[in-house]
N, C-alpha and C. Protein backbone atom coordinates (compact mmCIF):
# COMPACT_ATOMS: atom_id res chain seq x y z
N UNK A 1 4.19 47.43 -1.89
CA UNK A 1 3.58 46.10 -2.06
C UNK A 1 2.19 46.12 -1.42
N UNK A 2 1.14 45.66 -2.38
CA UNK A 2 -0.12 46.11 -1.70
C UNK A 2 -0.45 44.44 -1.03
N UNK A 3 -1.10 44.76 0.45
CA UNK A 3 -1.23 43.53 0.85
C UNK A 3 -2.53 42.60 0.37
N UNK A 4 -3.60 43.58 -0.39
CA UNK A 4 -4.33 42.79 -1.02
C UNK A 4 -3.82 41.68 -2.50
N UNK A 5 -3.16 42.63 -3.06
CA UNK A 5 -2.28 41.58 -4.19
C UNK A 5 -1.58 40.19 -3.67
N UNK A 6 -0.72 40.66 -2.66
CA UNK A 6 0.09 39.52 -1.59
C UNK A 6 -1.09 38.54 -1.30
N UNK A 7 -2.37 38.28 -0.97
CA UNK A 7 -3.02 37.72 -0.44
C UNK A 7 -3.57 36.74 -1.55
N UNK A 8 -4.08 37.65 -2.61
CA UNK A 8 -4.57 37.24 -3.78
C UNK A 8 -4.01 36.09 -4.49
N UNK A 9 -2.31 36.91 -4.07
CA UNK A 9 -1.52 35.63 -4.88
C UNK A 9 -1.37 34.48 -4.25
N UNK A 10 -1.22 35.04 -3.00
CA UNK A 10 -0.83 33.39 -1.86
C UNK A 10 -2.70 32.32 -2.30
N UNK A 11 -3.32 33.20 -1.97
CA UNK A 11 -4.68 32.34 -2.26
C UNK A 11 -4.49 31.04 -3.47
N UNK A 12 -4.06 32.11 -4.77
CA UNK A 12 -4.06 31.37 -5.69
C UNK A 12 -3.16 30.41 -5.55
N UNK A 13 -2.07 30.82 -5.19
CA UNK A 13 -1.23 29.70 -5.64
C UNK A 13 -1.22 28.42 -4.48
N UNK A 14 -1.94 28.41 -3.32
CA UNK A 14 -2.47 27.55 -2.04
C UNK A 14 -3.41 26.90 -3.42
N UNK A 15 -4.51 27.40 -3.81
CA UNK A 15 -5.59 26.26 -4.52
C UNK A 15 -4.59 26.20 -5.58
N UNK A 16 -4.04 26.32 -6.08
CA UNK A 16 -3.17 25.42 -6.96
C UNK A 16 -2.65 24.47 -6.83
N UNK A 17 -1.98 24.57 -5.62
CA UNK A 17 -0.96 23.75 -5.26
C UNK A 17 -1.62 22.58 -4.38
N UNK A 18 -3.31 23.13 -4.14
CA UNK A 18 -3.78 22.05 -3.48
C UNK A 18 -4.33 21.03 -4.98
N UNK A 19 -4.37 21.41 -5.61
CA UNK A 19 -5.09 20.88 -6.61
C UNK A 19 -4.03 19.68 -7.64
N UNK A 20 -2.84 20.20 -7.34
CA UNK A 20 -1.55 19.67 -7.94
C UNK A 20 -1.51 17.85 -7.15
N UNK A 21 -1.75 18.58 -6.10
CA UNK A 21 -1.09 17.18 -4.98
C UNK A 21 -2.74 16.53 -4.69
N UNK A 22 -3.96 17.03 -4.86
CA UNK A 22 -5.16 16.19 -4.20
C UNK A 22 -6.15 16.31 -5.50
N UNK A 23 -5.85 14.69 -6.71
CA UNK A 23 -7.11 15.30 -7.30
C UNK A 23 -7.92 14.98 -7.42
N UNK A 24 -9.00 14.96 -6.40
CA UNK A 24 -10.24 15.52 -6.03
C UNK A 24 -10.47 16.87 -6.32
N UNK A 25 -9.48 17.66 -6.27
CA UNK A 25 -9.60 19.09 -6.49
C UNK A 25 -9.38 19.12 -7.75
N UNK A 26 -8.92 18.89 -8.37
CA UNK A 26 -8.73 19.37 -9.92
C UNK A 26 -9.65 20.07 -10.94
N UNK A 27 -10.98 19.41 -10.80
CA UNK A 27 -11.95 19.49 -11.87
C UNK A 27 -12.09 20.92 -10.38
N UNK A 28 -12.42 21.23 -9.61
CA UNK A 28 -12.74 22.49 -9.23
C UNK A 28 -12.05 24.10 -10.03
N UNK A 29 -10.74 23.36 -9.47
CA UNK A 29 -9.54 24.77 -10.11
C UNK A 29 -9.01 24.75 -11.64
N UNK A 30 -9.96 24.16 -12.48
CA UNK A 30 -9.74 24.30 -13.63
C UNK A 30 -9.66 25.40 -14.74
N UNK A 31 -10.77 26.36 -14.34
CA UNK A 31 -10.66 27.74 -14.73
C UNK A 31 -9.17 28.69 -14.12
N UNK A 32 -9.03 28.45 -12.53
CA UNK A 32 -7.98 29.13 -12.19
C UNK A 32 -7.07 28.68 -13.31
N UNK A 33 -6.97 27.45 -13.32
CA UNK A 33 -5.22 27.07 -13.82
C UNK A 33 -5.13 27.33 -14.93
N UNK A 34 -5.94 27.51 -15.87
CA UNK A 34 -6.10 28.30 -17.06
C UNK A 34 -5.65 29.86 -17.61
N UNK A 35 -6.45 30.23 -16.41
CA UNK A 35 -5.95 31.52 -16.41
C UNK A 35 -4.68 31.89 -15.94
N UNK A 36 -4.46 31.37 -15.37
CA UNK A 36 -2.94 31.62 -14.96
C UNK A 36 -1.94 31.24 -15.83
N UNK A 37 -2.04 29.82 -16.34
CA UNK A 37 -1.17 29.72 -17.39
C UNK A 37 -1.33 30.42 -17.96
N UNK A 38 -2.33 30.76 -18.66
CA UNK A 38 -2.68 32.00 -19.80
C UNK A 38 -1.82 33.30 -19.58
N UNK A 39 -1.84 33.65 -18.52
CA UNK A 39 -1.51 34.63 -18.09
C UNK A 39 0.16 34.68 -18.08
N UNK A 40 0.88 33.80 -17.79
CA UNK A 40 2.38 32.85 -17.72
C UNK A 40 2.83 33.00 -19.27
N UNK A 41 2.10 32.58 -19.69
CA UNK A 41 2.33 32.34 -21.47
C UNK A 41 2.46 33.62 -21.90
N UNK A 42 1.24 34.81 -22.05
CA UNK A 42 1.27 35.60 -22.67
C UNK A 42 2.58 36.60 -22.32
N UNK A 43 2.59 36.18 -21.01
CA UNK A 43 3.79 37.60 -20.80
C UNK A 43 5.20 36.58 -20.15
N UNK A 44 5.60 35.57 -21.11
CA UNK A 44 6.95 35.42 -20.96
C UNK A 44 7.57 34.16 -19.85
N UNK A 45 6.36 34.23 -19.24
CA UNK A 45 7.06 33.48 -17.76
C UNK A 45 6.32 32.16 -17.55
N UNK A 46 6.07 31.62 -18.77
CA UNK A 46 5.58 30.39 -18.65
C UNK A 46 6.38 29.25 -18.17
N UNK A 47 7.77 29.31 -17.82
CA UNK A 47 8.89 28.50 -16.88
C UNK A 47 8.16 28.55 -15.86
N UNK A 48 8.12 29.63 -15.77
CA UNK A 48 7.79 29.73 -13.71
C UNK A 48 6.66 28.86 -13.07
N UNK A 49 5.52 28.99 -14.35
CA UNK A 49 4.63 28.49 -14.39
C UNK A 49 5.10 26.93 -14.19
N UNK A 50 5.54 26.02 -15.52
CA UNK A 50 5.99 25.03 -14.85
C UNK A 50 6.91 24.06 -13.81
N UNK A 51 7.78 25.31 -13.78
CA UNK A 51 8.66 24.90 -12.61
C UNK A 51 7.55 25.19 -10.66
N UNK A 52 6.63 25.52 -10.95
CA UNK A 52 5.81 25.18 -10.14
C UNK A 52 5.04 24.38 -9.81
N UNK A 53 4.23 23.55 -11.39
CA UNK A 53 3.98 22.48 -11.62
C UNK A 53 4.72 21.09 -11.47
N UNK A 54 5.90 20.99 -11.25
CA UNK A 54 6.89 20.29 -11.40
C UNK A 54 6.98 20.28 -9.30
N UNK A 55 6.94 21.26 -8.98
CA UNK A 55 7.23 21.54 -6.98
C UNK A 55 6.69 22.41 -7.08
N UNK A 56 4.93 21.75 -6.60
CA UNK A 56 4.19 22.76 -5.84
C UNK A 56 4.73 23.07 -4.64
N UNK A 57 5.26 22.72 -4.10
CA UNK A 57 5.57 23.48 -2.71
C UNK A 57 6.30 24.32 -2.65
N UNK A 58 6.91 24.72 -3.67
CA UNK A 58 7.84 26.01 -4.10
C UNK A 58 7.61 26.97 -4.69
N UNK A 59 6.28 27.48 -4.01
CA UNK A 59 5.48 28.52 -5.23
C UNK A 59 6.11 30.09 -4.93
N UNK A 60 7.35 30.44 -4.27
CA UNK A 60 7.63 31.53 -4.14
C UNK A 60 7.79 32.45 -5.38
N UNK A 61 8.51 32.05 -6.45
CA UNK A 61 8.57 32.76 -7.51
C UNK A 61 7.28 32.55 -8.08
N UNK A 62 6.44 31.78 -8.11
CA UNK A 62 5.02 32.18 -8.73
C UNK A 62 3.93 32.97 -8.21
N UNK A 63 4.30 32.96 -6.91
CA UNK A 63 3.26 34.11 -5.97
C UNK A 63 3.85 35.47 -6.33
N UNK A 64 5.36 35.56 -6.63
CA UNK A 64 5.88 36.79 -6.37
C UNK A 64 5.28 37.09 -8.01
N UNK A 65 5.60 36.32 -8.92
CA UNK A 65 4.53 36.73 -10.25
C UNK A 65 3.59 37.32 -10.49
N UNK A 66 2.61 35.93 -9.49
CA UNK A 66 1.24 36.53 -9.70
C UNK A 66 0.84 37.93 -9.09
N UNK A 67 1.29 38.20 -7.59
CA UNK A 67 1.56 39.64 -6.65
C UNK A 67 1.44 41.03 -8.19
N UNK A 68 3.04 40.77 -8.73
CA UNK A 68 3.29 41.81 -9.92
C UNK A 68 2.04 41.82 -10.72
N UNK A 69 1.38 41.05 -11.13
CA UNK A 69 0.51 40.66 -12.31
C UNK A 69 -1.02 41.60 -11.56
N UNK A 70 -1.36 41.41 -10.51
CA UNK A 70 -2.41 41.64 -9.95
C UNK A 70 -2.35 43.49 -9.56
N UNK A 71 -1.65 43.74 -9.05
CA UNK A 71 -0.82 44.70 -9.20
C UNK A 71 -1.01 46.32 -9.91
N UNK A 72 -0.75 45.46 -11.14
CA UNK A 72 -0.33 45.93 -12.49
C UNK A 72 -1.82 45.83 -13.41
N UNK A 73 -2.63 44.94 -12.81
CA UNK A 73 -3.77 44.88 -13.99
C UNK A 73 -4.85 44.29 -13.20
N UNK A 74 -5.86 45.31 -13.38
CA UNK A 74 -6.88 45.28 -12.48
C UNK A 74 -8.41 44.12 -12.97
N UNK A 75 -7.81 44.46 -14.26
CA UNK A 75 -8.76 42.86 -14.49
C UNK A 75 -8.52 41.49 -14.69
N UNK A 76 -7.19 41.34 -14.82
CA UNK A 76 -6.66 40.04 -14.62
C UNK A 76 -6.78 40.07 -12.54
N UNK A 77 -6.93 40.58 -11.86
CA UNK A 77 -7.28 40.81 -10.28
C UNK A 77 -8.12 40.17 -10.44
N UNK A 78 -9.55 40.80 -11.00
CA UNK A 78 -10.78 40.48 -10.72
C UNK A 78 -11.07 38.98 -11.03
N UNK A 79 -10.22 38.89 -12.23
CA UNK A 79 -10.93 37.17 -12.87
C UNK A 79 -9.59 36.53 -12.24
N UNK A 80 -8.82 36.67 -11.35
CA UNK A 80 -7.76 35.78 -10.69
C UNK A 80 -8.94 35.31 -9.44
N UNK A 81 -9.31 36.94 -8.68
CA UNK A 81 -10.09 36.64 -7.40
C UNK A 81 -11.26 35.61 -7.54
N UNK A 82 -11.92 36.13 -8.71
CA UNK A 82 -13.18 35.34 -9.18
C UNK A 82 -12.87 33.87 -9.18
N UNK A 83 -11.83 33.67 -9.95
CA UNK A 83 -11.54 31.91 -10.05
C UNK A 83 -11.25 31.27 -8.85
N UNK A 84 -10.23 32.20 -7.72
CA UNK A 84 -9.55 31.52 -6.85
C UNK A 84 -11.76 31.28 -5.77
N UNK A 85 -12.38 32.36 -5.80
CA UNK A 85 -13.08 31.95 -4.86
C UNK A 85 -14.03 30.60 -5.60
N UNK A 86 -14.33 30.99 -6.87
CA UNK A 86 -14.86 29.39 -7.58
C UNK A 86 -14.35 27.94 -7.50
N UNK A 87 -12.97 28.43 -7.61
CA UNK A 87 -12.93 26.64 -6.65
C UNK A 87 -12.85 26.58 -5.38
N UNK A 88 -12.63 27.69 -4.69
CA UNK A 88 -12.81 27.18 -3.72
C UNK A 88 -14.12 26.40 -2.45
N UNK A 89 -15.19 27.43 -3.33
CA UNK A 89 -16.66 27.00 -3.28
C UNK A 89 -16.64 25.43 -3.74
N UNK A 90 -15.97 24.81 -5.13
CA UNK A 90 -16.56 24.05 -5.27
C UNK A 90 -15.13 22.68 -4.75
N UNK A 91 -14.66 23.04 -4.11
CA UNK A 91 -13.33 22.11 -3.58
C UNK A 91 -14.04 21.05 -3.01
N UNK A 92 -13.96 19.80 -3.07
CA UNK A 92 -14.63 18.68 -1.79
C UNK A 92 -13.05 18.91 -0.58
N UNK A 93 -14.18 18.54 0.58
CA UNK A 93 -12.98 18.52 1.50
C UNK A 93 -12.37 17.28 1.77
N UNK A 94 -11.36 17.68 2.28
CA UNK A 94 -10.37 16.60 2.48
C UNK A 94 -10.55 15.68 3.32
N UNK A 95 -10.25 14.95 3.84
CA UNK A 95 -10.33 14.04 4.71
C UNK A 95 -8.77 12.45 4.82
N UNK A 96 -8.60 11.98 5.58
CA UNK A 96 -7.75 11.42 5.85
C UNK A 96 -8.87 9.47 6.09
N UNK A 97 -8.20 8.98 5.11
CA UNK A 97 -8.68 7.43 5.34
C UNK A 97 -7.54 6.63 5.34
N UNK A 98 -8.44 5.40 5.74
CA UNK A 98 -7.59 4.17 6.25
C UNK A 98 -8.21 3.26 5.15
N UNK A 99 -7.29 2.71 4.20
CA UNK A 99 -7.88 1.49 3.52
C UNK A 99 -7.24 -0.03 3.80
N UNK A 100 -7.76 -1.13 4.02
CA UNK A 100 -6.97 -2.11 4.24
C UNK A 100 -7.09 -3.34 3.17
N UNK A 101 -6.32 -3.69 2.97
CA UNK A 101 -6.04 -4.99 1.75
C UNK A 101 -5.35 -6.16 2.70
N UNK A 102 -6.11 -7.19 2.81
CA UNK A 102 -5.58 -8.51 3.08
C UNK A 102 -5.45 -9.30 1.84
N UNK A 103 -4.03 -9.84 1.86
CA UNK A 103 -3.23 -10.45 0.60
C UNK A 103 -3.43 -12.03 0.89
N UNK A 104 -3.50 -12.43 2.65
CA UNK A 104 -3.94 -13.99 2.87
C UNK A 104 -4.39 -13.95 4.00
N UNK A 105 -4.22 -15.37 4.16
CA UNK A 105 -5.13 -15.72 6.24
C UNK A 105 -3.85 -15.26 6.56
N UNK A 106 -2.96 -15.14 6.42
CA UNK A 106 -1.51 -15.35 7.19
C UNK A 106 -1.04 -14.23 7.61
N UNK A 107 -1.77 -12.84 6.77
CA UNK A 107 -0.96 -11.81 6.62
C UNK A 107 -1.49 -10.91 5.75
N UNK A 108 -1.21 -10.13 5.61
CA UNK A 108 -1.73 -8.63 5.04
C UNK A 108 -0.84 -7.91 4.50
N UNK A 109 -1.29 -6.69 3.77
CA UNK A 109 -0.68 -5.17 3.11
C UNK A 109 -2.02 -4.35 3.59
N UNK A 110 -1.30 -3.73 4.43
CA UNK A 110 -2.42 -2.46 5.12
C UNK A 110 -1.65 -1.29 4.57
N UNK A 111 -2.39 -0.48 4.18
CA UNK A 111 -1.88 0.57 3.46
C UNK A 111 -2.86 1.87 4.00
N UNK A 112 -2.41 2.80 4.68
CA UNK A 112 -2.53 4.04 5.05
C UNK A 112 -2.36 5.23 4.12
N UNK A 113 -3.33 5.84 3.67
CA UNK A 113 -3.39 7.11 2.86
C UNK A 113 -4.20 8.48 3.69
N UNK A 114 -3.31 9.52 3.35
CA UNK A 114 -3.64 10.63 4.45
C UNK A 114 -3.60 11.61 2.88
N UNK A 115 -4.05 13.10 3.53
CA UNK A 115 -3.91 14.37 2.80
C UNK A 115 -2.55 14.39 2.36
N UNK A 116 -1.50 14.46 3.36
CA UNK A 116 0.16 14.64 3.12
C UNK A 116 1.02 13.33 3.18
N UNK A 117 0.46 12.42 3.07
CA UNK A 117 1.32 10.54 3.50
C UNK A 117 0.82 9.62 2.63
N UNK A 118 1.24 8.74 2.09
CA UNK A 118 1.21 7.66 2.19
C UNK A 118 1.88 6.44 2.57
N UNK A 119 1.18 5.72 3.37
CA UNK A 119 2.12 4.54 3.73
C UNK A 119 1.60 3.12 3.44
N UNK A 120 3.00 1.92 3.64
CA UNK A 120 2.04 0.81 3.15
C UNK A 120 3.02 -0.10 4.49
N UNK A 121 2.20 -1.32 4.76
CA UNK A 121 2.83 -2.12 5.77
C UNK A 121 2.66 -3.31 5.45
N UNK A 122 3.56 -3.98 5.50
CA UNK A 122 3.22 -5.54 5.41
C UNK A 122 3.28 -6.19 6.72
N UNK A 123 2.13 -7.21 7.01
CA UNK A 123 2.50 -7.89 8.55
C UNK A 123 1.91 -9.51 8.29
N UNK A 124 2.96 -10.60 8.63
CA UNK A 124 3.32 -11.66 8.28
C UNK A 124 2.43 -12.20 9.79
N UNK A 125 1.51 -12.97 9.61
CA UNK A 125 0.42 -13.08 10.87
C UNK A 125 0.62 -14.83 10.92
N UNK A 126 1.19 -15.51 12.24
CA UNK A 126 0.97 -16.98 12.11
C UNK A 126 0.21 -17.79 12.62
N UNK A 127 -1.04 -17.44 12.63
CA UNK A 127 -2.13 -17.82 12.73
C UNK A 127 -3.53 -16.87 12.55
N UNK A 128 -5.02 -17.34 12.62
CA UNK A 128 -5.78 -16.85 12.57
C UNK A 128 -6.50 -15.94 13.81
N UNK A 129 -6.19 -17.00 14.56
CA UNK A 129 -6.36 -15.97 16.20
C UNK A 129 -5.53 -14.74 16.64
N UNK A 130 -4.27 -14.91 15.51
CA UNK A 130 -3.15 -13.79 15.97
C UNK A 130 -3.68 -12.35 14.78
N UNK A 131 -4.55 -13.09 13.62
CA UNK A 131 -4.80 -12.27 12.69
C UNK A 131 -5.63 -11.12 13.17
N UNK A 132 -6.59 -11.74 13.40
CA UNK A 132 -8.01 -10.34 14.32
C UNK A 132 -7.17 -9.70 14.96
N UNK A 133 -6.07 -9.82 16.02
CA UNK A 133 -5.40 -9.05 17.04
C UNK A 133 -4.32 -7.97 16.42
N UNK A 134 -3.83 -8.86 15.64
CA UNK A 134 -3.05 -8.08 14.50
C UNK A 134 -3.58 -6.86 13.73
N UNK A 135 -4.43 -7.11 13.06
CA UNK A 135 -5.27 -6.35 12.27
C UNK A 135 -6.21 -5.25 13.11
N UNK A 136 -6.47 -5.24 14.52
CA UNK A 136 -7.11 -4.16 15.28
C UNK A 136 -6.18 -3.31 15.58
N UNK A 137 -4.57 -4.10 15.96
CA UNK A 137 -3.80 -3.23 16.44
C UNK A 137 -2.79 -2.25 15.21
N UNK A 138 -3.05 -2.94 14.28
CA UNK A 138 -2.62 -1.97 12.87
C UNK A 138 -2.98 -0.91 12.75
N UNK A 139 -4.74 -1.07 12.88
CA UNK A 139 -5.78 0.15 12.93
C UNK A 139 -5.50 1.14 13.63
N UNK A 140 -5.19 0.88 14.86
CA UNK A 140 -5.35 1.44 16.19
C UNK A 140 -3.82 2.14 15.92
N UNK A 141 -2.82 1.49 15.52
CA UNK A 141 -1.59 2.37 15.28
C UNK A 141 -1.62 3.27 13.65
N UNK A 142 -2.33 2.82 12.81
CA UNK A 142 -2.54 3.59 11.80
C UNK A 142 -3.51 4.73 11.87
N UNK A 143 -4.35 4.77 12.78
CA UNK A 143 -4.57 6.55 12.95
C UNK A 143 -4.04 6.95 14.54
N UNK A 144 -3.46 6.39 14.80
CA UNK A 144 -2.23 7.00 15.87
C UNK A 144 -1.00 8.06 15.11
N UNK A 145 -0.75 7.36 13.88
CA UNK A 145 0.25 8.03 13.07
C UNK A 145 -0.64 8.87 12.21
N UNK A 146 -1.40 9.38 11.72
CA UNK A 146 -2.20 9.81 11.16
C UNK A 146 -2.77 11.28 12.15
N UNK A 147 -3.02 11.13 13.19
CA UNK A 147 -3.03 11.79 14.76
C UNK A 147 -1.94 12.71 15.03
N UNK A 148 -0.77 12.32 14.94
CA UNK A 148 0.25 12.81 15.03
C UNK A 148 1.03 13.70 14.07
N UNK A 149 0.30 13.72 12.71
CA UNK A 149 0.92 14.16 11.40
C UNK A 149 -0.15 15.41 11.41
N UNK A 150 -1.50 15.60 12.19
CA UNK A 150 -2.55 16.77 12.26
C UNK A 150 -2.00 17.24 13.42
């Protein structure tokens, strides 16, 4: 097992799988995912292909694919390596935000979105003086949890 193939494949199938779950990335890894399907299709194992699409986080049988594939054929290597470093050049990075939606004076839906989370909260506020206090301390606990998940 050559450890450059092993690497090649984990690469790829990491920007895949980042691209599956964040898309912001998508329009980057568009050539990869092409080729790879392509590559899935022509020789038989286009399941694997979507049963990865289906749970990215289960890319073991598709790394162990791609590994064989790279392997075995030195120019599907080159234009695997080539793609995986093209998106990765053109990936935006990630980042973790806080968006907030107030639904009334009374009360809110604060909703927390991260790289790996989303969450949503409702908080029933009975008054306006309790609202500001409310709403700082949401903040203040919504990248507390956010803190804790990095």
């Amino acid at each position: 097992m050559s450890m450059v193939a092993e690497k090649l494949a984990s690469d790829a199938v990491e920007v895949l799988a980042t691209a599956i779950v964040n898309p912001a990335a998508v329009a980057s890894s568009t050539e990869l995912h092409d080729l790879v399907r392509r590559w899935f299709r022509l020789n038989g194992q286009l399941e694997a292909f979507e049963a990865f699409l289906a749970n990215p986080g289960d890319g073991a049988w598709m790394r162990d694919l791609l590994r064989q594939a790279v392997e075995r054929d030195a120019a599907f290597a080159r234009s695997l390596s080539a793609a995986v470093d093209q998106a990765r050049a053109t990936t935006p990075p990630q980042s973790n935000s806080v968006h907030l939606y107030a639904d009334g004076a009374r009360g809110g839906t604060f909703q927390v979105a991260g790289r790996d989370s989303h969450r949503k909260v409702a908080i029933d506020i009975g008054g306006s003086g309790f609202a500001l206090l409310a709403v700082i301390l949401a903040i203040g606990i919504v990248f507390a949890v956010l803190a804790l998940q990095h």
